[in-house]
N, C-alpha and C. Protein backbone atom coordinates (compact mmCIF):
# COMPACT_ATOMS: atom_id res chain seq x y z
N UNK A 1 0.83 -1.20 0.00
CA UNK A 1 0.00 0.00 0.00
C UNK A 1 0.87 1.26 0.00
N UNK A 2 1.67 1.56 0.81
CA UNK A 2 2.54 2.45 0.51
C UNK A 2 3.55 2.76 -0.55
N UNK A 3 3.89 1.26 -1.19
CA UNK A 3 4.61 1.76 -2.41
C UNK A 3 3.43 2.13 -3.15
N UNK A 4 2.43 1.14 -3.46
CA UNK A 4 1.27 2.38 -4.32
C UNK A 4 0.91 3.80 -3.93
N UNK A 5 0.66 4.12 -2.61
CA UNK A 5 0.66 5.35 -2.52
C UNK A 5 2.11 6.32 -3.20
N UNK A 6 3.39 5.85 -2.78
CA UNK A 6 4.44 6.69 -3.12
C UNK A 6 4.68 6.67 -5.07
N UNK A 7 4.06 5.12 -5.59
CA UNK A 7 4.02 5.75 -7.01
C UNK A 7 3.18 6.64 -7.39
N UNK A 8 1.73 6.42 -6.99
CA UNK A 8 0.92 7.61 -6.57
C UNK A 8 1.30 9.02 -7.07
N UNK A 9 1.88 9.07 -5.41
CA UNK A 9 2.58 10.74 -5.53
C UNK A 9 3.53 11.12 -6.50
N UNK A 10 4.44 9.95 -6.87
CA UNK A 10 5.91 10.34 -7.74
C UNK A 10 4.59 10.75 -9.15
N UNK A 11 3.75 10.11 -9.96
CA UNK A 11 2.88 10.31 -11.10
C UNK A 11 2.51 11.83 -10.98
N UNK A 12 1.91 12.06 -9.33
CA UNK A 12 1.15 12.88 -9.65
C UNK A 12 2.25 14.88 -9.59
N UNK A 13 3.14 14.21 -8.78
CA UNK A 13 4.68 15.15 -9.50
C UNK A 13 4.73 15.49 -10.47
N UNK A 14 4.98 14.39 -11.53
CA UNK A 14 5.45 14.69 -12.61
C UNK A 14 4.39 15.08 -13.43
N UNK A 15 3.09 14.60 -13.64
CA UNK A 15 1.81 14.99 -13.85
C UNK A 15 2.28 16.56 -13.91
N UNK A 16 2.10 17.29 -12.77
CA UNK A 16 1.96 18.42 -12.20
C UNK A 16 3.38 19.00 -13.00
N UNK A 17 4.00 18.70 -13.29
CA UNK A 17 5.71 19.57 -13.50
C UNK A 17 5.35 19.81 -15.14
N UNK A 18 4.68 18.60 -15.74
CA UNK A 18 4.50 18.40 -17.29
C UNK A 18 3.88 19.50 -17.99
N UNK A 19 2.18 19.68 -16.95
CA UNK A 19 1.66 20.43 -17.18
C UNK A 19 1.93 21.72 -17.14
N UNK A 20 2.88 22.18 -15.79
CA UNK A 20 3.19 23.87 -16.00
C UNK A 20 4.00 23.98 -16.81
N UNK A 21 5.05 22.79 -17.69
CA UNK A 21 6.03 23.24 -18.33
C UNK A 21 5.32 23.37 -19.45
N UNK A 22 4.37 23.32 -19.95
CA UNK A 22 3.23 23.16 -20.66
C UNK A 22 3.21 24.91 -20.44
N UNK A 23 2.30 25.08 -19.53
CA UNK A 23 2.01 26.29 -19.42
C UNK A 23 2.59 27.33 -19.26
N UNK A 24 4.35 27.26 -19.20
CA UNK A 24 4.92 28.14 -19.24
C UNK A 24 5.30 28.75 -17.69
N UNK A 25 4.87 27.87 -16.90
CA UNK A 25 4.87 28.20 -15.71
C UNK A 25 6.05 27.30 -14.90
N UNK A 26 6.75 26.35 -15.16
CA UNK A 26 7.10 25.47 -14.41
C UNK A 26 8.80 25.87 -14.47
N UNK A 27 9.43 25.54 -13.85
CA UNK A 27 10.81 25.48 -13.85
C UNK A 27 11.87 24.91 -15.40
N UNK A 28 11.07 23.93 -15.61
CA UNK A 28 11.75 23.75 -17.08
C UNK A 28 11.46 24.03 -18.49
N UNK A 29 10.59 25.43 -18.09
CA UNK A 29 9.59 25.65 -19.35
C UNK A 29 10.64 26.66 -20.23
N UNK A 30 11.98 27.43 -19.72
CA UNK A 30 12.93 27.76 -20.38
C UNK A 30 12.44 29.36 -21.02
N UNK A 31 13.49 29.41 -21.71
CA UNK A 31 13.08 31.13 -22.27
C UNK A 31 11.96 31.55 -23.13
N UNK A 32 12.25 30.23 -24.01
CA UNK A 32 10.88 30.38 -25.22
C UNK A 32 9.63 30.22 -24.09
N UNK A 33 9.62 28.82 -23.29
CA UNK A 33 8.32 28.87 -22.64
C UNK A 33 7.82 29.97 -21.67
N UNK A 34 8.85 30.48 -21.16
CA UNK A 34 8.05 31.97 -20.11
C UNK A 34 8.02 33.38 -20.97
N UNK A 35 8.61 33.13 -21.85
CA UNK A 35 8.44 34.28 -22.86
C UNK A 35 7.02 34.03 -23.59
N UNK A 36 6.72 32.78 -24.09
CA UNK A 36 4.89 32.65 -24.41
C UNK A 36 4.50 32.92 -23.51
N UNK A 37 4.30 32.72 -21.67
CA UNK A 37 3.35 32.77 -21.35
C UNK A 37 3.18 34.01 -20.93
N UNK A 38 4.26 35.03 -20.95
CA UNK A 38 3.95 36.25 -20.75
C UNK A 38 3.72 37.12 -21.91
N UNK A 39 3.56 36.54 -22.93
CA UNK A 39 2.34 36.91 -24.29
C UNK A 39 1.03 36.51 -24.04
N UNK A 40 0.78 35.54 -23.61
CA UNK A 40 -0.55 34.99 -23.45
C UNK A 40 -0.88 35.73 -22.35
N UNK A 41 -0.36 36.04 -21.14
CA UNK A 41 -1.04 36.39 -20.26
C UNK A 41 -1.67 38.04 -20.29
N UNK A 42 -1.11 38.33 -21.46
CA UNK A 42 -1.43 39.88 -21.98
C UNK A 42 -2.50 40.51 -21.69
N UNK A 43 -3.37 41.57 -21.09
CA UNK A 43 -4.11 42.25 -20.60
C UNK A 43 -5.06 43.36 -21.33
N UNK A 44 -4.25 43.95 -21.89
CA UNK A 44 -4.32 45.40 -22.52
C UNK A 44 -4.16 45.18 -24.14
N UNK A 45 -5.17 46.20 -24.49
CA UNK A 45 -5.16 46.31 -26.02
C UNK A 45 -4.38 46.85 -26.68
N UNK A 46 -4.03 46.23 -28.01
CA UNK A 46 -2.95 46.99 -28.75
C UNK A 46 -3.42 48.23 -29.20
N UNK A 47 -2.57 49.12 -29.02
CA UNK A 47 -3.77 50.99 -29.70
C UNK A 47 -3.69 51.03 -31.11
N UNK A 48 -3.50 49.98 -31.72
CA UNK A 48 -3.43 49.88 -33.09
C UNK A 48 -3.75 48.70 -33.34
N UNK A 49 -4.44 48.25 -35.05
CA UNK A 49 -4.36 46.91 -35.37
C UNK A 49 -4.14 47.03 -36.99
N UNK A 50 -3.56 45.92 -37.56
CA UNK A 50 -3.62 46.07 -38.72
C UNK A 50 -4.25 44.75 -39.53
N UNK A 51 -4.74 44.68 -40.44
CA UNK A 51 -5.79 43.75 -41.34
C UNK A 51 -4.84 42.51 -41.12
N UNK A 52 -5.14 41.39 -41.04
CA UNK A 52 -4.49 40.18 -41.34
C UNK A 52 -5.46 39.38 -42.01
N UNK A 53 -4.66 38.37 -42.94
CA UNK A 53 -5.31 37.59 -43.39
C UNK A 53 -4.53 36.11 -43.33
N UNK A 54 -5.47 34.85 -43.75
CA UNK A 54 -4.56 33.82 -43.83
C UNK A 54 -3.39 33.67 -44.12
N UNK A 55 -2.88 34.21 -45.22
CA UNK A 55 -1.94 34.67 -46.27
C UNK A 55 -0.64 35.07 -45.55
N UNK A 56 -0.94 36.67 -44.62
CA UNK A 56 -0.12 37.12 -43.54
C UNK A 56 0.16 36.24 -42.26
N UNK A 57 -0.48 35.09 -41.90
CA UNK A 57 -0.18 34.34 -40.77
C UNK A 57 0.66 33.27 -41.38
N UNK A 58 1.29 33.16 -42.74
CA UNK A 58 1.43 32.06 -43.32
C UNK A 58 3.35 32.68 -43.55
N UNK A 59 2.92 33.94 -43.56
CA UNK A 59 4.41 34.41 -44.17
C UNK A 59 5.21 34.98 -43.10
N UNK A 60 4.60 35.06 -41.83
CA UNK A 60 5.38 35.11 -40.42
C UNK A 60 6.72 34.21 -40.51
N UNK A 61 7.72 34.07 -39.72
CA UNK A 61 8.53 33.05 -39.47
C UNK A 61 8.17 32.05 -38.75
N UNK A 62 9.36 31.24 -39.12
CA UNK A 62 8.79 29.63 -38.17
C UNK A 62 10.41 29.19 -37.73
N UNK A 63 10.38 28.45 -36.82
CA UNK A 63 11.13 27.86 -36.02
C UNK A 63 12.84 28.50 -36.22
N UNK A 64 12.25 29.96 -35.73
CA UNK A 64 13.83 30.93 -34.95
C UNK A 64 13.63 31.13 -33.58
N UNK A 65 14.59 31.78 -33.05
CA UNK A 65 14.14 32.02 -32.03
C UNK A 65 13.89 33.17 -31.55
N UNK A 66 13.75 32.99 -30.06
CA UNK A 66 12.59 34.18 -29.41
C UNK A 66 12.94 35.46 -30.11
N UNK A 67 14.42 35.93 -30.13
CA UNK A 67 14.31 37.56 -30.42
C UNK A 67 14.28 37.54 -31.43
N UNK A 68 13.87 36.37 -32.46
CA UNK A 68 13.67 36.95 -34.00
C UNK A 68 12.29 37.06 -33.93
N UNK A 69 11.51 36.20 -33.48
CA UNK A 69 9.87 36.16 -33.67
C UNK A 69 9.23 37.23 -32.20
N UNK A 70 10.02 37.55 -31.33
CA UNK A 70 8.93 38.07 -30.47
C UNK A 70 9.33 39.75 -31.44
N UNK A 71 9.92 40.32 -32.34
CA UNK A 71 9.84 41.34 -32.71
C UNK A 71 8.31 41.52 -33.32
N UNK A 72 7.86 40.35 -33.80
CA UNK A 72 6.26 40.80 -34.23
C UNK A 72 5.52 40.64 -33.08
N UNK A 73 5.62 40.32 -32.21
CA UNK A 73 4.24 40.11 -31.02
C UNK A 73 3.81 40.89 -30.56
N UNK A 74 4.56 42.37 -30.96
CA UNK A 74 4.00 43.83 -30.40
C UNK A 74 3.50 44.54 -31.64
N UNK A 75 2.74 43.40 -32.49
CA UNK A 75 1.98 44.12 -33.56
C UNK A 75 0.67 43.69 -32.90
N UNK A 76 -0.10 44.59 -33.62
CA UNK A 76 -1.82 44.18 -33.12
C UNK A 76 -2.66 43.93 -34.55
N UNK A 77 -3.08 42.87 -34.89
CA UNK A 77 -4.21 42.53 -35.70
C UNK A 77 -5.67 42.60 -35.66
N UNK A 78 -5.82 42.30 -37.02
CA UNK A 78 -7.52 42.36 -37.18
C UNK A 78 -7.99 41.48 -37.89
N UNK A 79 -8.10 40.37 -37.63
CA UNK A 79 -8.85 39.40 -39.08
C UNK A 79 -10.34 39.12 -39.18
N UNK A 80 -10.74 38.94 -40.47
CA UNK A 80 -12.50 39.36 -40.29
C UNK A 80 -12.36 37.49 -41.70
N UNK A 81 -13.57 37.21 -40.91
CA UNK A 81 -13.84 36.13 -41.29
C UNK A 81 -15.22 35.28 -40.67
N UNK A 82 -15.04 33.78 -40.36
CA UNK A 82 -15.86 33.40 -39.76
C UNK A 82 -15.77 32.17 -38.72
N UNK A 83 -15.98 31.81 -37.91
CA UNK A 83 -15.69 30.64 -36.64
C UNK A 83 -16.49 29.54 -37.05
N UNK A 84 -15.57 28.93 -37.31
CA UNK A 84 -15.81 27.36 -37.64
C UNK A 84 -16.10 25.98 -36.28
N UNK A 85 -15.35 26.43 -35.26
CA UNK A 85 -15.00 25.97 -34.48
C UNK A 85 -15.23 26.83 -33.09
N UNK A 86 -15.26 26.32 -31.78
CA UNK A 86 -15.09 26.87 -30.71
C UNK A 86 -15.35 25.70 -29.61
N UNK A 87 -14.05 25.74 -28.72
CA UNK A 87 -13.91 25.18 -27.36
C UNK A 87 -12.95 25.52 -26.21
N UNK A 88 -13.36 24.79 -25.53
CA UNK A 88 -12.66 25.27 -24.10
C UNK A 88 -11.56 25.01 -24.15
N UNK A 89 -10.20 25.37 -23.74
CA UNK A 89 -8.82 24.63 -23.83
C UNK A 89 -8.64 24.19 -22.28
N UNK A 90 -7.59 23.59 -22.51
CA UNK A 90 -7.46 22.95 -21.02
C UNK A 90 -6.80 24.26 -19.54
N UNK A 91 -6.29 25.45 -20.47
CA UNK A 91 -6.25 26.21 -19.09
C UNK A 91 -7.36 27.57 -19.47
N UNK A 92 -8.69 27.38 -19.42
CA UNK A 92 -9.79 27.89 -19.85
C UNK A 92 -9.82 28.78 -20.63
N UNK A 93 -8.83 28.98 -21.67
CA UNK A 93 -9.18 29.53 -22.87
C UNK A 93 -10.21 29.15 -24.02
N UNK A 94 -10.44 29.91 -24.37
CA UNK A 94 -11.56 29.80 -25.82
C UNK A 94 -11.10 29.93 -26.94
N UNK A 95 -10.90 28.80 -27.67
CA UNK A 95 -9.86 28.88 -28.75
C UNK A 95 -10.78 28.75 -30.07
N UNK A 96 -10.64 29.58 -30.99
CA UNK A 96 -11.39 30.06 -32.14
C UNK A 96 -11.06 29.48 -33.40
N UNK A 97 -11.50 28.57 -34.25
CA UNK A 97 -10.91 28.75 -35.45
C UNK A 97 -11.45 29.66 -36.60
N UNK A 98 -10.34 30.68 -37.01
CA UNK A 98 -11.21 31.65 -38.23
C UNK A 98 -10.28 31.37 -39.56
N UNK A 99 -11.78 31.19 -40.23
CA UNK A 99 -11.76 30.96 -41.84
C UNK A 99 -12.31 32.33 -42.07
N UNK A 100 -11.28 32.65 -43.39
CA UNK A 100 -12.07 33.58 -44.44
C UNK A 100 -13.49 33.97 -44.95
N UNK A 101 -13.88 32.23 -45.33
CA UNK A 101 -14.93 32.50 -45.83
C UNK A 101 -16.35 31.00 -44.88
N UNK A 102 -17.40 31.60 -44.99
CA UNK A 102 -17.98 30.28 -44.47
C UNK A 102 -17.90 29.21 -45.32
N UNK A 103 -18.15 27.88 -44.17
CA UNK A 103 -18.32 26.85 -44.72
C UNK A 103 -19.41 26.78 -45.46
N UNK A 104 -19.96 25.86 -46.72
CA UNK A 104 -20.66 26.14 -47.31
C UNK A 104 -21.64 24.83 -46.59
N UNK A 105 -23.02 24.65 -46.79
CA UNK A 105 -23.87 23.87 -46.51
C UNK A 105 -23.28 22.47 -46.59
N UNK A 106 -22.81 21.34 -45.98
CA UNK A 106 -22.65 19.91 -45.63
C UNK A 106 -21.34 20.14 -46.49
N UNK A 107 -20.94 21.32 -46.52
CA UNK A 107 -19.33 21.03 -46.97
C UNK A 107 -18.44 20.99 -45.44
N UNK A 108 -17.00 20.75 -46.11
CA UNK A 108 -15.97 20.27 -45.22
C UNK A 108 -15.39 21.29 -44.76
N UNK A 109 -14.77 21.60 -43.17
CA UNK A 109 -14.18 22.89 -42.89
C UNK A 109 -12.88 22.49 -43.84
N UNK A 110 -12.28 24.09 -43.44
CA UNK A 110 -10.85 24.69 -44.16
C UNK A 110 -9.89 25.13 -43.31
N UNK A 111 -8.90 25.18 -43.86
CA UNK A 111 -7.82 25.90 -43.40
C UNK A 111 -7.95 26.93 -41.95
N UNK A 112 -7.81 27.21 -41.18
CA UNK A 112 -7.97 28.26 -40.35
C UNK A 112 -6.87 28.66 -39.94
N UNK A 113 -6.98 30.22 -38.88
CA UNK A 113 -5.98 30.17 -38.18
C UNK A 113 -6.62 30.48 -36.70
N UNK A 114 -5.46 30.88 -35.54
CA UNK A 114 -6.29 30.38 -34.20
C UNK A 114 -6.33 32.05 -33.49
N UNK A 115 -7.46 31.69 -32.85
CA UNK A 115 -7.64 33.53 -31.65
C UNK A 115 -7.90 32.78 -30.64
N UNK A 116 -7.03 33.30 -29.14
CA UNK A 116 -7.53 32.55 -28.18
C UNK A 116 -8.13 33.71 -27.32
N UNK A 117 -9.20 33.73 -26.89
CA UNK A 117 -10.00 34.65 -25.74
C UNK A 117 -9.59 33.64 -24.18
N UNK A 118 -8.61 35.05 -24.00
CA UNK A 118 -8.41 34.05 -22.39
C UNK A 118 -8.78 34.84 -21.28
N UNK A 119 -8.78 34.23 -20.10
CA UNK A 119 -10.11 34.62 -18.60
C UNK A 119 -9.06 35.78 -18.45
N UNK A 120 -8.04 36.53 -18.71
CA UNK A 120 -7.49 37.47 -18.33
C UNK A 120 -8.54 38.90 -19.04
N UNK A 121 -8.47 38.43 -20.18
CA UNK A 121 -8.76 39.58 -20.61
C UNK A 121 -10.30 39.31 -20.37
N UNK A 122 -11.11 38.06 -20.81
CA UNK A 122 -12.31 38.24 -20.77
C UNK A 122 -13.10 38.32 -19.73
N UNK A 123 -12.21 38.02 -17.91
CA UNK A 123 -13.10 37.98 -16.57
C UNK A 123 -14.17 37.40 -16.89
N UNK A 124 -15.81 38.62 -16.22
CA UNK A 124 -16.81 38.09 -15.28
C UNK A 124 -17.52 38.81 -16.75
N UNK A 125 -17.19 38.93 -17.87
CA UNK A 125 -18.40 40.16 -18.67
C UNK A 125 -19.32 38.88 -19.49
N UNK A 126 -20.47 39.08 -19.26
CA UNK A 126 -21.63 38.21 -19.63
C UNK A 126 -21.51 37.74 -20.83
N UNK A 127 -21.29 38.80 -21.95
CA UNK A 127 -21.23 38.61 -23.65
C UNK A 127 -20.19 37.79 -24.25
N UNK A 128 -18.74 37.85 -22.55
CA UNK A 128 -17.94 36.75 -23.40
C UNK A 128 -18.09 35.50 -22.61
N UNK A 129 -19.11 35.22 -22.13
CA UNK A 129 -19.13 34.16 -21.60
C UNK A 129 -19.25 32.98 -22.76
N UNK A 130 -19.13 31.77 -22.56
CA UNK A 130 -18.61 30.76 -23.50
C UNK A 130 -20.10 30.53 -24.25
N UNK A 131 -21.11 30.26 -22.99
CA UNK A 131 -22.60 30.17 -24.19
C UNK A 131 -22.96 31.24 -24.76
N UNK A 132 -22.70 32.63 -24.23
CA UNK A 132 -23.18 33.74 -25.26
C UNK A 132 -22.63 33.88 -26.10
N UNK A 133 -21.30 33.55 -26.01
CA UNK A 133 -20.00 33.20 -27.67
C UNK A 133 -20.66 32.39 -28.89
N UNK A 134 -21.12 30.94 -28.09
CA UNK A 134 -21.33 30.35 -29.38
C UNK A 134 -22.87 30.92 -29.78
N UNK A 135 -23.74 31.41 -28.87
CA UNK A 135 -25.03 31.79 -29.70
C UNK A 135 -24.58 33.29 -30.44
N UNK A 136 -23.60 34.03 -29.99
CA UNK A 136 -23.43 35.69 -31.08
C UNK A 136 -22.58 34.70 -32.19
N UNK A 137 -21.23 33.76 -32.23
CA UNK A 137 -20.37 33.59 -33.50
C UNK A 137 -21.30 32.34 -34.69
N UNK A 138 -21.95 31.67 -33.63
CA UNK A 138 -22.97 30.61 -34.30
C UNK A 138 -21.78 29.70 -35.10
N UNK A 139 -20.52 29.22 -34.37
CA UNK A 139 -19.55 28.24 -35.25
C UNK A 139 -20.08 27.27 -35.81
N UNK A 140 -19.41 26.63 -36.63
CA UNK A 140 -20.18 25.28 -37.37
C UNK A 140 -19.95 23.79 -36.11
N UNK A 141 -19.00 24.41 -35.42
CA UNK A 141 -18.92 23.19 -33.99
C UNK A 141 -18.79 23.33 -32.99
N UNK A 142 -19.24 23.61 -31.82
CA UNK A 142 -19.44 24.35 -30.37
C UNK A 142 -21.10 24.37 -29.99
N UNK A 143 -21.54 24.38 -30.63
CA UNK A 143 -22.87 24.30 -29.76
C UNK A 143 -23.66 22.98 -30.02
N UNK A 144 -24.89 22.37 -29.73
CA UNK A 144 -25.82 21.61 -29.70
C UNK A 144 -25.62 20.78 -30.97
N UNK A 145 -26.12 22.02 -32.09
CA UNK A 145 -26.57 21.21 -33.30
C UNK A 145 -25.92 22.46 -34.27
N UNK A 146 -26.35 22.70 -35.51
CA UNK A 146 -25.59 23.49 -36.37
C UNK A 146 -26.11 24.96 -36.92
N UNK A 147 -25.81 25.72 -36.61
CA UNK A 147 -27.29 27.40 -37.03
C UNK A 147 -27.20 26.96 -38.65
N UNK A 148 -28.64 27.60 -38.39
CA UNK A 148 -29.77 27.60 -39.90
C UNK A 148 -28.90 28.68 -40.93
N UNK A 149 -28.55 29.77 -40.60
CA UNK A 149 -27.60 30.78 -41.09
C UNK A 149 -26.51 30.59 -41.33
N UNK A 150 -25.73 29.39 -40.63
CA UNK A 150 -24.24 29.57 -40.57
C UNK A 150 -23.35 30.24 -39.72
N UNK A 151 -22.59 29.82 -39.86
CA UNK A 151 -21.36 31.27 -39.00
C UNK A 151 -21.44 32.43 -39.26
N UNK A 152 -21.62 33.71 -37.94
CA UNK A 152 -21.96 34.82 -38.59
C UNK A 152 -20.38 35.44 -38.71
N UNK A 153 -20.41 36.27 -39.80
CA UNK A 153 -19.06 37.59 -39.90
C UNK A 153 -19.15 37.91 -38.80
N UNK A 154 -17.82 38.06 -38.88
CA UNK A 154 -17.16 38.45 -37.41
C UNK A 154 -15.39 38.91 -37.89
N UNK A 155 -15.00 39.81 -36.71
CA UNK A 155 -13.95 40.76 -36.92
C UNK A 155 -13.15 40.11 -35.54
N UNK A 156 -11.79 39.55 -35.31
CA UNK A 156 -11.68 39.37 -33.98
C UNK A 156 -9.78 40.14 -34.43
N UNK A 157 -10.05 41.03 -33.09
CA UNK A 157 -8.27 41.87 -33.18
C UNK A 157 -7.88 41.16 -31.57
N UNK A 158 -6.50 41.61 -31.92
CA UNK A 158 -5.76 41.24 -30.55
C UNK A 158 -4.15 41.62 -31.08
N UNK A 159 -3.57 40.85 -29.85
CA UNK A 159 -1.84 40.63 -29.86
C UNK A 159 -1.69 39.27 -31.49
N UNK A 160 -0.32 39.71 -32.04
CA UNK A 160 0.14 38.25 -32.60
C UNK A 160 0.69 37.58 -31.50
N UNK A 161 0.64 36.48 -31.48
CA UNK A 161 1.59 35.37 -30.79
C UNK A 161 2.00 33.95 -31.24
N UNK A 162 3.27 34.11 -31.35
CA UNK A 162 3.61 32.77 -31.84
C UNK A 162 3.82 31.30 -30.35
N UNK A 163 2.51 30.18 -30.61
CA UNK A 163 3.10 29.42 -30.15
C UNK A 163 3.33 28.69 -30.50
N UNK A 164 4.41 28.35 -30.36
CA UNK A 164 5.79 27.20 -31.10
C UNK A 164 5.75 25.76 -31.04
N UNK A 165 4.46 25.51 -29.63
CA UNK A 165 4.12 24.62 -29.77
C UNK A 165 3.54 23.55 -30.79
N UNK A 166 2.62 24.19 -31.12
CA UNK A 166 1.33 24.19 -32.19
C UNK A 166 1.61 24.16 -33.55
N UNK A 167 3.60 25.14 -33.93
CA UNK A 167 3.96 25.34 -35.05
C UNK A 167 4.33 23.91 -36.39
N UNK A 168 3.74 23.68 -36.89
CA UNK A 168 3.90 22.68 -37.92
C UNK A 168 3.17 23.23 -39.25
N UNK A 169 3.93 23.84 -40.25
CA UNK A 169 3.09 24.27 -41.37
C UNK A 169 2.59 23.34 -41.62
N UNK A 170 1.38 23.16 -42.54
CA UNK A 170 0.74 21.88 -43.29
C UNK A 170 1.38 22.00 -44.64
N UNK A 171 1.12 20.49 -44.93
CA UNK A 171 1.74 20.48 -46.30
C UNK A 171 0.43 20.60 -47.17
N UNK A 172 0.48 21.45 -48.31
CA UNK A 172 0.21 21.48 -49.70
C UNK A 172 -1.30 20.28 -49.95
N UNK A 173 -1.15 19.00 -49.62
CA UNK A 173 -2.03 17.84 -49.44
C UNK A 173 -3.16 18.19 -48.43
N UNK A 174 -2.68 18.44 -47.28
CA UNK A 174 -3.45 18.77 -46.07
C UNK A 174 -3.98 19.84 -46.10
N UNK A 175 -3.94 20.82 -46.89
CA UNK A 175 -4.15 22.45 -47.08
C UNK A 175 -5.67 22.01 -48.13
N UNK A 176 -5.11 20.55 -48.93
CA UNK A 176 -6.17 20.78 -49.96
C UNK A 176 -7.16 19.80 -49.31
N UNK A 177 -6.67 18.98 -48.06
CA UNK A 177 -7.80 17.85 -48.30
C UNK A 177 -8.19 17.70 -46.65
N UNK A 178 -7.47 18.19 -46.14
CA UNK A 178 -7.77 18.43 -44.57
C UNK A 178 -8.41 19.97 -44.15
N UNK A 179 -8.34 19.96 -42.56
CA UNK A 179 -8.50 21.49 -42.07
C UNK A 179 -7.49 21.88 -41.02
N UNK A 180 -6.87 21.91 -41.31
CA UNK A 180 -5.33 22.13 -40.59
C UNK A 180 -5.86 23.58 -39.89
N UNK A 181 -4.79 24.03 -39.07
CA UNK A 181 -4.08 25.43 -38.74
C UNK A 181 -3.11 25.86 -39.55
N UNK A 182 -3.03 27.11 -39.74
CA UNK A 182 -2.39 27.47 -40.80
C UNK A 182 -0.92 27.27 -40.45
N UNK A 183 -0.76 28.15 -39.05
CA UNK A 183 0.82 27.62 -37.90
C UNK A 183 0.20 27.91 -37.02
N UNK A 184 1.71 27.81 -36.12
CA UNK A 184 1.61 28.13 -34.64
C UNK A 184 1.59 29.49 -34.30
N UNK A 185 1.51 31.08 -35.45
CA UNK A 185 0.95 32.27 -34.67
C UNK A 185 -0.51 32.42 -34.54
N UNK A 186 -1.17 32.92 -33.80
CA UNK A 186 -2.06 32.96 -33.45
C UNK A 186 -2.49 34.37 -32.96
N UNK A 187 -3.93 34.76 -32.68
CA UNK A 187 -4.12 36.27 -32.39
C UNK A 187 -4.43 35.99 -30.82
N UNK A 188 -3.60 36.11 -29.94
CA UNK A 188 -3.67 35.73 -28.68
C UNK A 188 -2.61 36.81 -27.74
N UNK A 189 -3.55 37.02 -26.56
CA UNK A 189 -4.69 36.87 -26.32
C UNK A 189 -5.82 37.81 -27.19
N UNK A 190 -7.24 37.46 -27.93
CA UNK A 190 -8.11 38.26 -28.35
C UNK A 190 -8.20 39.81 -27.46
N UNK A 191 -8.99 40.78 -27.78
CA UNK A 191 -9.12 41.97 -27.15
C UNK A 191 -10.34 42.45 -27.22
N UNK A 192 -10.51 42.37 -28.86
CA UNK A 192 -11.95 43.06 -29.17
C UNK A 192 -12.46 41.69 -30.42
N UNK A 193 -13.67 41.28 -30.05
CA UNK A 193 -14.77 40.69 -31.21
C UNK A 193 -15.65 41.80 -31.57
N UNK A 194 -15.72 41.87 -32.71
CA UNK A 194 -16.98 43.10 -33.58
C UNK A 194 -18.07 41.91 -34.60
N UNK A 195 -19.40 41.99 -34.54
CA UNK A 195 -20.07 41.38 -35.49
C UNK A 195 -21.04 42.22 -36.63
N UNK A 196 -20.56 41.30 -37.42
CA UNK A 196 -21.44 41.82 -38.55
C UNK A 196 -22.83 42.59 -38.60
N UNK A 197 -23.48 43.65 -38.65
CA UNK A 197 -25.16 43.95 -38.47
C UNK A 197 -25.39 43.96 -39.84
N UNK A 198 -26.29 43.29 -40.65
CA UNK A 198 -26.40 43.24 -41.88
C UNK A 198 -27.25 44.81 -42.04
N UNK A 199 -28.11 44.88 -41.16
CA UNK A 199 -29.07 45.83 -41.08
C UNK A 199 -28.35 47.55 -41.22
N UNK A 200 -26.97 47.52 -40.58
CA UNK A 200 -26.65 48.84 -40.44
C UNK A 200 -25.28 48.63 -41.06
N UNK A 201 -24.79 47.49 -41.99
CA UNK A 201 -24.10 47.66 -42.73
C UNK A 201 -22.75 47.62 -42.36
N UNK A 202 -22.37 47.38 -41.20
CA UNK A 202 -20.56 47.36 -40.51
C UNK A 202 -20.82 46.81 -39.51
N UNK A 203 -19.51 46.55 -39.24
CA UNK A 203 -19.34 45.83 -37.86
C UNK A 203 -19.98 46.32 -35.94
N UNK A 204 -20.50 45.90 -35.23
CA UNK A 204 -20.83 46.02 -34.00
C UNK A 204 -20.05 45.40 -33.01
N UNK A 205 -19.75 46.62 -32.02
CA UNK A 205 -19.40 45.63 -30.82
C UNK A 205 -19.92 44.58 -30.23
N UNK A 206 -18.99 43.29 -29.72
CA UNK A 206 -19.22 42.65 -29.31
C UNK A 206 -18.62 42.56 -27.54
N UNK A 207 -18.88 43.17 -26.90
CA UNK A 207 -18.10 44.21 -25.98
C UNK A 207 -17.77 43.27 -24.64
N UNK A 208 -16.80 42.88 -23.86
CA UNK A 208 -16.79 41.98 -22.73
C UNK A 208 -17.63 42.81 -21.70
């Protein structure tokens, strides 16, 4: 009984060490890893954003290091598209996938890239709560069953952030026949969601 208890504890150690190094929190999570998590843990809006598109998340760099890629993380974006996707991540983020264009009726998702809305920035505000998310973005996977409309337009800005984790371009095959991520930058943490009003013709806050 006690050696089961002491493997027990030794599992639930390492359990525990895996995960913060994961999160950027743990002792062996290193420069790249506490340098993400103090991107992710980001607060405040960028006072600027500029248009991104698939295209621009594609022509970022990939696998340099920190002081070559954190020179973009103090840019602020804007990509307008539509949410295909939406779920919880395992340290309660809301991780987004945005496509360009909607999926079309019993067609197959696409390509995306990722926005994560995390409890820093989003707290206690009702509108970003996770069920009022999926009834304002209406993704093609996050809720019950599938909206009659589709995914609505939607505008989501924030920080870039590259995580390096996640980074694996897709190949050419997978671009055409899968739904990959485009890479590992991402618009994280989110700041502002705006939705489409067909009625008044531009975008509306979607306000935390």
């Amino acid at each position: 009984m006690r050696f089961a208890a002491a493997l027990t504890l030794l599992f639930g150690a390492l359990g525990l060490a895996v995960y913060l190094d994961v999160m950027g929190h743990g002792p062996l999570a290193g420069a790249a890893g506490n340098h993400l998590r103090a991107m992710k843990d980001r607060r405040t809006a960028p006072a600027t954003v500029e248009p991104f598109t698939l295209a621009d998340f594609d022509r970022l760099p990939h696998r340099v290091a920190v002081a070559d890629y954190s020179l973009h993380e103090g840019r602020g974006v804007a990509m307008e598209g539509y949410v295909q996707r939406i779920l919880r991540a395992i340290d309660d983020d809301y991780h987004l996938e945005i496509t360009p264009t909607p999926r079309r009726a019993g067609g197959p998702d696409t390509l995306y890239a990722t926005a994560e809305i995390t409890p820093g920035v989003r707290g206690e505000a009702p509108r970003w709560r996770y069920e009022r998310l999926i009834e304002a973005l209406r993704p093609n996977h996050g809720g019950a069953t599938e909206w009659d409309g589709g995914p609505r337009r939607v505008r989501v800005s924030g920080w870039l952030c590259y995580d390096y984790q996640y980074d694996a371009p897709p190949s050419a095959w997978a671009r055409r026949l899968e739904a990959p991520r485009v890479s590992g930058w991402e618009i994280h943490p989110v700041t502002r969601i705006e939705l489409w009003d067909e009625a008044l013709g531009r975008y509306v806050d979607c306000a935390p």
